[in-house]
Every structure is written in C-alpha cells, then in structure tokens.
PDB file of N, CA and C in Angstrom:
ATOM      1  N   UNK A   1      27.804   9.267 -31.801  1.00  0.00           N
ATOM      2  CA  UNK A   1      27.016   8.129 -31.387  1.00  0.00           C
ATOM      3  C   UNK A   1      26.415   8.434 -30.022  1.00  0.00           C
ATOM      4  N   UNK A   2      25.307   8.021 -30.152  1.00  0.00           N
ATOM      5  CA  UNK A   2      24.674   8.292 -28.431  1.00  0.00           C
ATOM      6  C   UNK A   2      23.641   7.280 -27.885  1.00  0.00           C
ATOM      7  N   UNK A   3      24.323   6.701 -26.953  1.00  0.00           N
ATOM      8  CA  UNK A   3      23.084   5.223 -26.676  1.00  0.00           C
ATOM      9  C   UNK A   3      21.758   6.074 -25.892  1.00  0.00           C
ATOM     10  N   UNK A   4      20.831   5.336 -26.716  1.00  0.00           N
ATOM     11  CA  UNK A   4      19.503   5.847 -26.080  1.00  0.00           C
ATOM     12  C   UNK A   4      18.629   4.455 -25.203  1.00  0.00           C
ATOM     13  N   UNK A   5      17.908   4.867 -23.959  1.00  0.00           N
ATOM     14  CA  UNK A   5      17.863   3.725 -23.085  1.00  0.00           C
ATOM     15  C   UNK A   5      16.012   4.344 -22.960  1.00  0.00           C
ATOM     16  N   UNK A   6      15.569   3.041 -22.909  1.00  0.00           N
ATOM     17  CA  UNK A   6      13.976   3.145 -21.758  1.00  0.00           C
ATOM     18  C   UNK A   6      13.879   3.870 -20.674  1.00  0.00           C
ATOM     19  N   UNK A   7      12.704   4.033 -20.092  1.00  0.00           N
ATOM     20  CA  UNK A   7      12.670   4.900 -19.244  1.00  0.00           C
ATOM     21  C   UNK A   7      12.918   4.701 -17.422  1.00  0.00           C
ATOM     22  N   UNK A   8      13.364   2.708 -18.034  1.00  0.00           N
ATOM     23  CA  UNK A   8      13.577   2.180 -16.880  1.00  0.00           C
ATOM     24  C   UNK A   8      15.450   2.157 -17.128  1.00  0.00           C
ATOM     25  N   UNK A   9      15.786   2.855 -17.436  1.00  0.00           N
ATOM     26  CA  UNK A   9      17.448   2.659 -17.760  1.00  0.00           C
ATOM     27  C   UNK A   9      18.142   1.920 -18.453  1.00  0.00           C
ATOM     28  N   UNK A  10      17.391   0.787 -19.119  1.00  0.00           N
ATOM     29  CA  UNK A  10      17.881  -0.257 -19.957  1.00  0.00           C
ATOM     30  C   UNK A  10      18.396   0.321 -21.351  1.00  0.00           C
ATOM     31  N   UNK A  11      19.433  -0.035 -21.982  1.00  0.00           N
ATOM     32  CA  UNK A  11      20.104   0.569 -23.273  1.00  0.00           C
ATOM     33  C   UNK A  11      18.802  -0.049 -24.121  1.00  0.00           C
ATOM     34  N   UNK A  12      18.226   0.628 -25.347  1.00  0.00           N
ATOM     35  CA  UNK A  12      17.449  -0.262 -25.963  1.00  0.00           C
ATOM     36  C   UNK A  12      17.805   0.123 -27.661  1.00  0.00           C
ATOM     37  N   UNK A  13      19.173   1.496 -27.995  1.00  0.00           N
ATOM     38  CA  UNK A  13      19.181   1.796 -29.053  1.00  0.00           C
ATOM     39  C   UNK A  13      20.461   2.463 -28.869  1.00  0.00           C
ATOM     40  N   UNK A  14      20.830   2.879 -30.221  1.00  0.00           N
ATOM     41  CA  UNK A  14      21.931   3.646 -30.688  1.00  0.00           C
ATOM     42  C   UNK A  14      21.658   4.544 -32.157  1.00  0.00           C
ATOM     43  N   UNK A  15      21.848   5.530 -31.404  1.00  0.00           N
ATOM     44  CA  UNK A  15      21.607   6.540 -32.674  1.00  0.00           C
ATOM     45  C   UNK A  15      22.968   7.245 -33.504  1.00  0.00           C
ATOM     46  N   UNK A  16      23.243   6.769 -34.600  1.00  0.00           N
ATOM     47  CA  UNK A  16      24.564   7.134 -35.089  1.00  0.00           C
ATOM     48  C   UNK A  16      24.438   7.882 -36.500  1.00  0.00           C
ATOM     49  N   UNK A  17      24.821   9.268 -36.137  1.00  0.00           N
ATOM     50  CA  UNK A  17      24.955   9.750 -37.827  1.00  0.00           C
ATOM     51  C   UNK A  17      23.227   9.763 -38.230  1.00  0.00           C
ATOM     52  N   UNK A  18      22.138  10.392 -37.399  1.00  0.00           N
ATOM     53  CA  UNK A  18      20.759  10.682 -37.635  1.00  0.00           C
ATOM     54  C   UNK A  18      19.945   9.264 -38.241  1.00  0.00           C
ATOM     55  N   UNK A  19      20.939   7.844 -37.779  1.00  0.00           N
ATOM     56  CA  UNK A  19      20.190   6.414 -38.064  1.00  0.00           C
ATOM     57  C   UNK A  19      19.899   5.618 -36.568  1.00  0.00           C
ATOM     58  N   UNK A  20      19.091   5.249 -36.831  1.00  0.00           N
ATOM     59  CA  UNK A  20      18.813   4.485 -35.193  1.00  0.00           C
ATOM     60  C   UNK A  20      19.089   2.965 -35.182  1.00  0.00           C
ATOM     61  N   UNK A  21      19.598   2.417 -34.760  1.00  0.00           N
ATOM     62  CA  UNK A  21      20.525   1.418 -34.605  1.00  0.00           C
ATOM     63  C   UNK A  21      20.309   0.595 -33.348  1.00  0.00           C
ATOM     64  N   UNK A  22      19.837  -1.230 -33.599  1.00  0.00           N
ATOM     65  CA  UNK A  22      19.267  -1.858 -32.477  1.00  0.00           C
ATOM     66  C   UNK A  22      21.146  -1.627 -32.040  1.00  0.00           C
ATOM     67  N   UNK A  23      21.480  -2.553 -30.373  1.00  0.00           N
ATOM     68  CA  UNK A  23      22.305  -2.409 -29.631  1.00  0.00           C
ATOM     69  C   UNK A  23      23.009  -3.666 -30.613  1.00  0.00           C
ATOM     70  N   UNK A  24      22.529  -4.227 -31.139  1.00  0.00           N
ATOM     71  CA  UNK A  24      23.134  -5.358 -32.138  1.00  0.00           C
ATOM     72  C   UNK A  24      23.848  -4.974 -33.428  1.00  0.00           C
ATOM     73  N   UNK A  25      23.228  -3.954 -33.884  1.00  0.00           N
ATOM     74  CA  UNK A  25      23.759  -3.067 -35.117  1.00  0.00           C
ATOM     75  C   UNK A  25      23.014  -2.920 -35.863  1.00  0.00           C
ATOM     76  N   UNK A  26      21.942  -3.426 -36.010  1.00  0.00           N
ATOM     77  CA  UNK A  26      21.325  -3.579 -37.324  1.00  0.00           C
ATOM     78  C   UNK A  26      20.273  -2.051 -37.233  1.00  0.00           C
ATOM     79  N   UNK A  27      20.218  -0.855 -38.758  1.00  0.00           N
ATOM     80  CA  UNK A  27      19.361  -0.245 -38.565  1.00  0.00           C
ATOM     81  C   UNK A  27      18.200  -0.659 -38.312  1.00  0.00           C
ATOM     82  N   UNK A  28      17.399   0.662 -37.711  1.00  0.00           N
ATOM     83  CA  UNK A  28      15.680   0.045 -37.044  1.00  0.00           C
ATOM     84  C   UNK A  28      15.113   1.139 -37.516  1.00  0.00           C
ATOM     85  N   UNK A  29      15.759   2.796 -37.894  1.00  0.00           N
ATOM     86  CA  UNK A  29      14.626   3.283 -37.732  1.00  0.00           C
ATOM     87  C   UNK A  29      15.766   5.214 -38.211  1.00  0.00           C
ATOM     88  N   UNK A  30      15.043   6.067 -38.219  1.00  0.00           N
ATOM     89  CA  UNK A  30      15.621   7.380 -38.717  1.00  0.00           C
ATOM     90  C   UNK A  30      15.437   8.164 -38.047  1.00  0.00           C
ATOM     91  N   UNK A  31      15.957   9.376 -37.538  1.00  0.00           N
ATOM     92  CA  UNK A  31      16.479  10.445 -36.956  1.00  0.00           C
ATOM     93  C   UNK A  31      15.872  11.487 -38.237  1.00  0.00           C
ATOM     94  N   UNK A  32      14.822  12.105 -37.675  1.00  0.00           N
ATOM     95  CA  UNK A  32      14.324  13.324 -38.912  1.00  0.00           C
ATOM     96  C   UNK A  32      14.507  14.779 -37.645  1.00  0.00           C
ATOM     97  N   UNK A  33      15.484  15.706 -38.097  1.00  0.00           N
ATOM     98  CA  UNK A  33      15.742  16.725 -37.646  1.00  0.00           C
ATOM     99  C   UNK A  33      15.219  17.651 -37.210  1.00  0.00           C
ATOM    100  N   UNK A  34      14.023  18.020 -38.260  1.00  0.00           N
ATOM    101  CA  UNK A  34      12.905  19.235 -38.248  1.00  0.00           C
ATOM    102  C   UNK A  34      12.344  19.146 -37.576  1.00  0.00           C
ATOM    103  N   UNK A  35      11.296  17.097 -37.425  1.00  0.00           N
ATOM    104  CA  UNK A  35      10.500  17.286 -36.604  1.00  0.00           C
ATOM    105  C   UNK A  35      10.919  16.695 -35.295  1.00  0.00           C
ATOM    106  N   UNK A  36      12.202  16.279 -34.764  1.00  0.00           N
ATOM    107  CA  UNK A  36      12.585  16.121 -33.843  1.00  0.00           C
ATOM    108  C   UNK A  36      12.204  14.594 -33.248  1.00  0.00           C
ATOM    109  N   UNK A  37      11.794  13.497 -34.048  1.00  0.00           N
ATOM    110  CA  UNK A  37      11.076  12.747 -33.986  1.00  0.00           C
ATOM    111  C   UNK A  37      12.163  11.246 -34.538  1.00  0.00           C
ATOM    112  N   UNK A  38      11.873  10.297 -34.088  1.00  0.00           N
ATOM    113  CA  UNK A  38      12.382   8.923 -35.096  1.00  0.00           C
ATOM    114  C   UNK A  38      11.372   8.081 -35.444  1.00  0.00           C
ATOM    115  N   UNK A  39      11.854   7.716 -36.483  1.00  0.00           N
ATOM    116  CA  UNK A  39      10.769   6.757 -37.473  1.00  0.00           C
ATOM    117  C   UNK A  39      11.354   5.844 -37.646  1.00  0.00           C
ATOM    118  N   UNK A  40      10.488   4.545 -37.919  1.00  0.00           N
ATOM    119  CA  UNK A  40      11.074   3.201 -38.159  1.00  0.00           C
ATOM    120  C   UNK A  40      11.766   2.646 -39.540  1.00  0.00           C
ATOM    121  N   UNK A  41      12.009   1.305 -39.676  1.00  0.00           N
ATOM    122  CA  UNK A  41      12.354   1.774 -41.294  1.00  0.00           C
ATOM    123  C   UNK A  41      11.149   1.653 -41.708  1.00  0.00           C
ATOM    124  N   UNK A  42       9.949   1.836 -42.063  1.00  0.00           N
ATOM    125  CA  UNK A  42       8.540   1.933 -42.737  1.00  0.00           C
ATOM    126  C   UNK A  42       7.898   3.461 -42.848  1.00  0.00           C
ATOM    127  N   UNK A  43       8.734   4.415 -42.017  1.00  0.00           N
ATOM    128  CA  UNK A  43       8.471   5.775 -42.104  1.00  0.00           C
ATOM    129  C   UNK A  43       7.669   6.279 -40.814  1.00  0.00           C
ATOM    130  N   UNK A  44       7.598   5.140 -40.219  1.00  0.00           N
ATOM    131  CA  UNK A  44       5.913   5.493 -38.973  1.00  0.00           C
ATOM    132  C   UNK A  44       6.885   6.161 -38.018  1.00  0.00           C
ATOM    133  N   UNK A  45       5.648   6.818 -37.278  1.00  0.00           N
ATOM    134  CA  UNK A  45       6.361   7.533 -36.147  1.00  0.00           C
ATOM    135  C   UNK A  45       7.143   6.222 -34.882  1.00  0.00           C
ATOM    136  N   UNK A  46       8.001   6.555 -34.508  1.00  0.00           N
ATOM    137  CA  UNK A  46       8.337   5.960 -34.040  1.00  0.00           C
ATOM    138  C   UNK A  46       8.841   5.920 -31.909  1.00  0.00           C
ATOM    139  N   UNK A  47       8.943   7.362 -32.195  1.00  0.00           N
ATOM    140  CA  UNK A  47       9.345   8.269 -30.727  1.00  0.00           C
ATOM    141  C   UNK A  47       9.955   9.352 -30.849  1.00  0.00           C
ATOM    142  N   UNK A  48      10.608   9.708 -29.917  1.00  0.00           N
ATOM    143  CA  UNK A  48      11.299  11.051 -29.611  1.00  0.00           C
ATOM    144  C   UNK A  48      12.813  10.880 -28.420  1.00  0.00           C
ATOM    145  N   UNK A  49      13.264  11.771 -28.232  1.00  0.00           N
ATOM    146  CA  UNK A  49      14.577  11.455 -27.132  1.00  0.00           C
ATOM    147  C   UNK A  49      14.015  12.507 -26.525  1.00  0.00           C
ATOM    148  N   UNK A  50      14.050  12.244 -24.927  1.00  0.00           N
ATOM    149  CA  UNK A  50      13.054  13.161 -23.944  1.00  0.00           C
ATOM    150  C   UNK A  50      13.861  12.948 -22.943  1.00  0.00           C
ATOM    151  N   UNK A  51      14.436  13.932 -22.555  1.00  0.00           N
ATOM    152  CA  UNK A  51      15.656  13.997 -20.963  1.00  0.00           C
ATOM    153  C   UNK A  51      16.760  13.509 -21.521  1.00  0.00           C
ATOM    154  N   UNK A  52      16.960  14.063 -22.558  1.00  0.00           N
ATOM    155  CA  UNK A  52      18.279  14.273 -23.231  1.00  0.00           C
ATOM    156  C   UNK A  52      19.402  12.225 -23.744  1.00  0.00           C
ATOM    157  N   UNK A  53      18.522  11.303 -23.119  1.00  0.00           N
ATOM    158  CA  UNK A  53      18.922  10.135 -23.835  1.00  0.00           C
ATOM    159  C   UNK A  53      17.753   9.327 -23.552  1.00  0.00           C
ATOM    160  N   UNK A  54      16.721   9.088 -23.426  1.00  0.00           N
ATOM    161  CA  UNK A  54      15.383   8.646 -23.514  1.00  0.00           C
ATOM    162  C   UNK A  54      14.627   8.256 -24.726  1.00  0.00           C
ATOM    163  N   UNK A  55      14.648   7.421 -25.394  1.00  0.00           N
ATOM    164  CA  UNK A  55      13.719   6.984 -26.373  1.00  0.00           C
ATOM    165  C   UNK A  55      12.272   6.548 -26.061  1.00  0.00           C
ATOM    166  N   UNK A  56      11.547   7.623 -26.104  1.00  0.00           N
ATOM    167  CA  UNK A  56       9.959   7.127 -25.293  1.00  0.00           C
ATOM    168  C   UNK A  56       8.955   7.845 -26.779  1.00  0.00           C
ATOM    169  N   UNK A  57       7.976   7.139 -26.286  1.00  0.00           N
ATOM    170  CA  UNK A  57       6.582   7.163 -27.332  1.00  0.00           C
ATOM    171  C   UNK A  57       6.003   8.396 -26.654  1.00  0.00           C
ATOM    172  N   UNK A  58       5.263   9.706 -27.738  1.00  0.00           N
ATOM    173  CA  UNK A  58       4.673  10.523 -27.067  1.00  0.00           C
ATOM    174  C   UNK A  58       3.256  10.223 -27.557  1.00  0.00           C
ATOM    175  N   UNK A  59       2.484   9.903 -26.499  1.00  0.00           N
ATOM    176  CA  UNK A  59       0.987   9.060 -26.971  1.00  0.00           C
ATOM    177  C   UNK A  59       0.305  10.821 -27.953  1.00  0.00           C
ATOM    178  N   UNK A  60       0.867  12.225 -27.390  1.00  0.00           N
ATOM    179  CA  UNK A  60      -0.227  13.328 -28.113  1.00  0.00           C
ATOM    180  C   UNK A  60       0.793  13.375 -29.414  1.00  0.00           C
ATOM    181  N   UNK A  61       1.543  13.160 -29.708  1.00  0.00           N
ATOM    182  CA  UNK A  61       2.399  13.265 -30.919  1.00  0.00           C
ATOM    183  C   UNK A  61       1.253  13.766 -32.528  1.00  0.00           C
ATOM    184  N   UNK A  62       1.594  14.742 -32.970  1.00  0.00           N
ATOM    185  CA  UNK A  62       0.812  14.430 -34.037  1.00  0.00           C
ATOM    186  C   UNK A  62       1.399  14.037 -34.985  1.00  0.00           C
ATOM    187  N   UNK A  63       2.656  13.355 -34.913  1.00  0.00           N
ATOM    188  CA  UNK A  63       2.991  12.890 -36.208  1.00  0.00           C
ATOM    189  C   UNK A  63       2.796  11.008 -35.740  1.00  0.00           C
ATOM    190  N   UNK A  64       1.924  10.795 -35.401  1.00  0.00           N
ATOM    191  CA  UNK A  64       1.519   8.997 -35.074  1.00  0.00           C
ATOM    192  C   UNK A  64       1.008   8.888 -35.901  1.00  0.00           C
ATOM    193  N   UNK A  65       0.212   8.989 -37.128  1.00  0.00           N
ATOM    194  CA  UNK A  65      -0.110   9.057 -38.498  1.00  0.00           C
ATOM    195  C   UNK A  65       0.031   9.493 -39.534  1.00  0.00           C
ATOM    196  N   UNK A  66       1.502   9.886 -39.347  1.00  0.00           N
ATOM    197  CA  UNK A  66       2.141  10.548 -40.458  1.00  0.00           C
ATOM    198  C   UNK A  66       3.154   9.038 -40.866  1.00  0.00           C
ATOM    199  N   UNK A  67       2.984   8.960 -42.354  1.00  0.00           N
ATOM    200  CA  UNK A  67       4.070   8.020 -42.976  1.00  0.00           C
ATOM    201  C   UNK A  67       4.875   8.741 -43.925  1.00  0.00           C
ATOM    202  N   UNK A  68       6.176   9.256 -43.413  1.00  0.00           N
ATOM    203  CA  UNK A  68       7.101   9.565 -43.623  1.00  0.00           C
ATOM    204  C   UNK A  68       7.939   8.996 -44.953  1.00  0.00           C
ATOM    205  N   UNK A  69       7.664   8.019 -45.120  1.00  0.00           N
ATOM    206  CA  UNK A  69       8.798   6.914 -46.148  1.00  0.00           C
ATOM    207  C   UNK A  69       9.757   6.904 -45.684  1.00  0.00           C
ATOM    208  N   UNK A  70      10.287   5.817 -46.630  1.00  0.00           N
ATOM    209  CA  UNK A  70      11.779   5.111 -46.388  1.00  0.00           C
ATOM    210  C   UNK A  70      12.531   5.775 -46.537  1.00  0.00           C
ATOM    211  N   UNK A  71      13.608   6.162 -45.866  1.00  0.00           N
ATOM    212  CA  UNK A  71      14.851   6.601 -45.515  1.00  0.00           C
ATOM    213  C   UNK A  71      15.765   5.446 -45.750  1.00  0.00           C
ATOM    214  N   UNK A  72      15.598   4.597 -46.376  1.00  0.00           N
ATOM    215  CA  UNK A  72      16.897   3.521 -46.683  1.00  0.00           C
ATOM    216  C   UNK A  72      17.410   2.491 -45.489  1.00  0.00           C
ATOM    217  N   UNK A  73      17.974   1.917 -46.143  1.00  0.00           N
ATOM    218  CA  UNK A  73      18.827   0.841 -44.731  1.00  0.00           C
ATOM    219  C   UNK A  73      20.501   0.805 -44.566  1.00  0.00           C
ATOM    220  N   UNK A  74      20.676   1.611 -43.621  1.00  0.00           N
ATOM    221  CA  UNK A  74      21.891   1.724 -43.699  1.00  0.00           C
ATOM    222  C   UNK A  74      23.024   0.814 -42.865  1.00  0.00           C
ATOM    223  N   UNK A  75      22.453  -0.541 -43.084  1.00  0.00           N
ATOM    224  CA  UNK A  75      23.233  -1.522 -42.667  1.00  0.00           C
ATOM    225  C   UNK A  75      23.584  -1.815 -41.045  1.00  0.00           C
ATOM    226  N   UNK A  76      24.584  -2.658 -40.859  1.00  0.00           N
ATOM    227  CA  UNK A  76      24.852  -3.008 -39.428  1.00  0.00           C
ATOM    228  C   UNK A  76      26.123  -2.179 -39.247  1.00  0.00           C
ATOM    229  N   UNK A  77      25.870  -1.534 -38.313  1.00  0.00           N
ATOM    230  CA  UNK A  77      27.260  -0.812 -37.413  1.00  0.00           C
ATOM    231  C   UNK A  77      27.822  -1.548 -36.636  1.00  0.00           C
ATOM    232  N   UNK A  78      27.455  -2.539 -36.102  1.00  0.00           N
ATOM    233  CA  UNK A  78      28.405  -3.486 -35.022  1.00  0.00           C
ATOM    234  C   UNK A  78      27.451  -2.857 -33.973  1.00  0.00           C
ATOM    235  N   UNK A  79      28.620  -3.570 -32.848  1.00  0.00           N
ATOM    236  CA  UNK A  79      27.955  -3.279 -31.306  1.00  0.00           C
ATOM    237  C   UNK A  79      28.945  -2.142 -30.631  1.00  0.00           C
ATOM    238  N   UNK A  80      28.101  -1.234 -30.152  1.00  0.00           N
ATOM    239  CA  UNK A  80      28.932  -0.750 -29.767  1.00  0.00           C
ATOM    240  C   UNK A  80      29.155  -1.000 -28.052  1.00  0.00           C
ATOM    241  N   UNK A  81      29.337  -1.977 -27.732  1.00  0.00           N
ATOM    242  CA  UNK A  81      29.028  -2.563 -26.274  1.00  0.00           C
ATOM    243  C   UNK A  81      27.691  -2.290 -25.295  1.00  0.00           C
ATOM    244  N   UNK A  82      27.769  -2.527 -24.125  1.00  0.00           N
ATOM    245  CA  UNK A  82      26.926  -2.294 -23.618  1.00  0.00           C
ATOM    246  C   UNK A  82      26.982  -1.461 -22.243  1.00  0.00           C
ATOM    247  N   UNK A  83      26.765  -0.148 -22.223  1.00  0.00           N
ATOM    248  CA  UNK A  83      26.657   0.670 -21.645  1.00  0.00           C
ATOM    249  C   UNK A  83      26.070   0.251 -20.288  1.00  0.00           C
ATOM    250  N   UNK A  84      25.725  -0.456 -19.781  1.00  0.00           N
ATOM    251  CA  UNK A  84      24.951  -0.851 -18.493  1.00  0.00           C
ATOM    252  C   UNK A  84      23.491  -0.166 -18.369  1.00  0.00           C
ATOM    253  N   UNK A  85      22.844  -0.257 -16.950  1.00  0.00           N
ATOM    254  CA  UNK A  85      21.856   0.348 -16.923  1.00  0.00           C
ATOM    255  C   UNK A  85      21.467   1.596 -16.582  1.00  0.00           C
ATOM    256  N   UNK A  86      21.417   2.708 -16.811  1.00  0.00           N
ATOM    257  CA  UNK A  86      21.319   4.085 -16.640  1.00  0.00           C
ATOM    258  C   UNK A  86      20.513   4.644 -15.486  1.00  0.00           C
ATOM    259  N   UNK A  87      19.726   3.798 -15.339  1.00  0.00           N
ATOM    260  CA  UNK A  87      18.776   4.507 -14.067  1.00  0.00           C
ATOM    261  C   UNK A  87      17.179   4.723 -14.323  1.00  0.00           C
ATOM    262  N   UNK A  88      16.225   4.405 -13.708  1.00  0.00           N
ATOM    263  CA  UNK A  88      15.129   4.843 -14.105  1.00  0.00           C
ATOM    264  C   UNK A  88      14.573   6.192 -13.856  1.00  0.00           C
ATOM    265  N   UNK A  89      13.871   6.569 -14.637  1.00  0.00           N
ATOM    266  CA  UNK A  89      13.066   8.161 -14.903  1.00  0.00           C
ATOM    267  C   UNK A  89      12.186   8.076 -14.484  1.00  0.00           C
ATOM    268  N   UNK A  90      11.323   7.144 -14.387  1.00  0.00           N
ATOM    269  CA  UNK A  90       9.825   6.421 -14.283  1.00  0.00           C
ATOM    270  C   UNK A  90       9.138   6.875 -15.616  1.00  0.00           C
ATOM    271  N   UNK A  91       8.064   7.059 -16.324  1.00  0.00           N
ATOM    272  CA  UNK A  91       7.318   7.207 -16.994  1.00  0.00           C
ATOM    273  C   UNK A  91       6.871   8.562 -17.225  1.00  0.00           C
ATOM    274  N   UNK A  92       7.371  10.066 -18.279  1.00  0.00           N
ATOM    275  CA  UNK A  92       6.614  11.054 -18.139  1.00  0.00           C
ATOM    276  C   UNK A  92       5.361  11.258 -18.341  1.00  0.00           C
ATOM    277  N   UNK A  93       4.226  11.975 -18.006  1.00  0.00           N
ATOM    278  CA  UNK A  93       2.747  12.020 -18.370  1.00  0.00           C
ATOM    279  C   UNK A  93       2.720  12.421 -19.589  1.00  0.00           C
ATOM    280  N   UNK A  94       2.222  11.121 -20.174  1.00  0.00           N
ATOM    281  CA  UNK A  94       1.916  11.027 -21.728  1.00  0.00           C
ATOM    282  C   UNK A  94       2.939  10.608 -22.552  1.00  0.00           C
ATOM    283  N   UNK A  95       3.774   9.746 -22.235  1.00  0.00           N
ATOM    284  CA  UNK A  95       4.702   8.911 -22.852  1.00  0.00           C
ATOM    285  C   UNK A  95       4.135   7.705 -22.774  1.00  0.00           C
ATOM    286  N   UNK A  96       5.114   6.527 -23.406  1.00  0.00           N
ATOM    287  CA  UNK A  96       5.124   5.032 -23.074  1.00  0.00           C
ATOM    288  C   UNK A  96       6.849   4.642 -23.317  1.00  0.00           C
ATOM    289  N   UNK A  97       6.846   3.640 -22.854  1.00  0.00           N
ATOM    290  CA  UNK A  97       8.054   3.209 -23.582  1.00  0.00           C
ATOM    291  C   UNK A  97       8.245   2.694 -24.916  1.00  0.00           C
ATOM    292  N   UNK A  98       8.907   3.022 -25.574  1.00  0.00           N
ATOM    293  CA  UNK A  98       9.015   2.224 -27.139  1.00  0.00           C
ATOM    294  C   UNK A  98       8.705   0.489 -27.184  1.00  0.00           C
ATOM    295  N   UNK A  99       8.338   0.224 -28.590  1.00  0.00           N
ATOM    296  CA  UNK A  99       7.924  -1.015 -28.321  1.00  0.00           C
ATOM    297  C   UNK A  99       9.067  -1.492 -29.352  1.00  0.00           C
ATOM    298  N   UNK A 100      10.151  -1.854 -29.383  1.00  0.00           N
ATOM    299  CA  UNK A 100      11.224  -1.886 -30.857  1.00  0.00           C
ATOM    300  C   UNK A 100      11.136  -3.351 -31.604  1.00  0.00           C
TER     301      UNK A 100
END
C-alpha cells in the first residue's frame, strides 16, 4: 500500500495491489505497469506518481487520449487512516494536480 498525496502534501489517494483507492476506500482508478500511468475507472488517463509518492497530471502525456477500458471495480478497502500532510513540492513544469 502506498498513500499518494498532491503536490501541495495533502493525502489525496491510495494505491493498493496496482488499484487506486480514494482515502475513503472506494476504487477510483488503475495502476497499468507498462505504461507507468493510472487510469480512472472509465480507462482515461488519469496521472502518473512523480517524486516517488506524487499523483500529478502530465499535461505532454501521450496517453491523455488513450481509452484504455475497464479494469473492473475492485470494491472498498476501508481507510487506511490518514497520513497527515507531507509537504509541498510546488508544481513540476508541465504537471497539474489531479482533479479526483
């Protein structure tokens, strides 16, 4: 399990077992390996993990128009508490923050 936070330090996800997981439990979204990328549950691009726990949008991404498909719903995991706030990064050139 690895909580993934904004780029202002705020927890905003949990990625468990290659599923992405709001801080509430409920899946949001998939962990695809190859392209290093997460997708929502609708298949869309969704972001990337950038500075090793960062969930940020890469605006040059070329997979922002790629629809992937469904990867399934793999239910609520629970909470896994709340990690506090991590610290801000500020914004890398050519990111955004996720919009979840």
């Amino acid at each position: 399990m690895e909580y993934l936070y904004d780029s202002k330090g705020k927890h905003i996800a949990n990625l468990v077992n290659a599923h992405l997981h709001a801080p509430s439990g409920q899946n949001i979204g998939h962990f695809l390996s190859n392209e290093k990328i997460l997708i929502d549950m609708h298949g869309k691009y969704l972001g990337e993990i950038v500075a090793s726990n960062r969930l940020l949008y890469n605006k040059t991404s070329p997979y922002q128009n790629v629809i992937f498909g469904s990867y399934g719903n793999y239910g609520n995991v629970g909470n896994y508490g709340n990690p506090g706030n991590y610290g801000s990064i500020g914004i890398p050139c050519g990111y955004r923050d996720v919009e979840l």
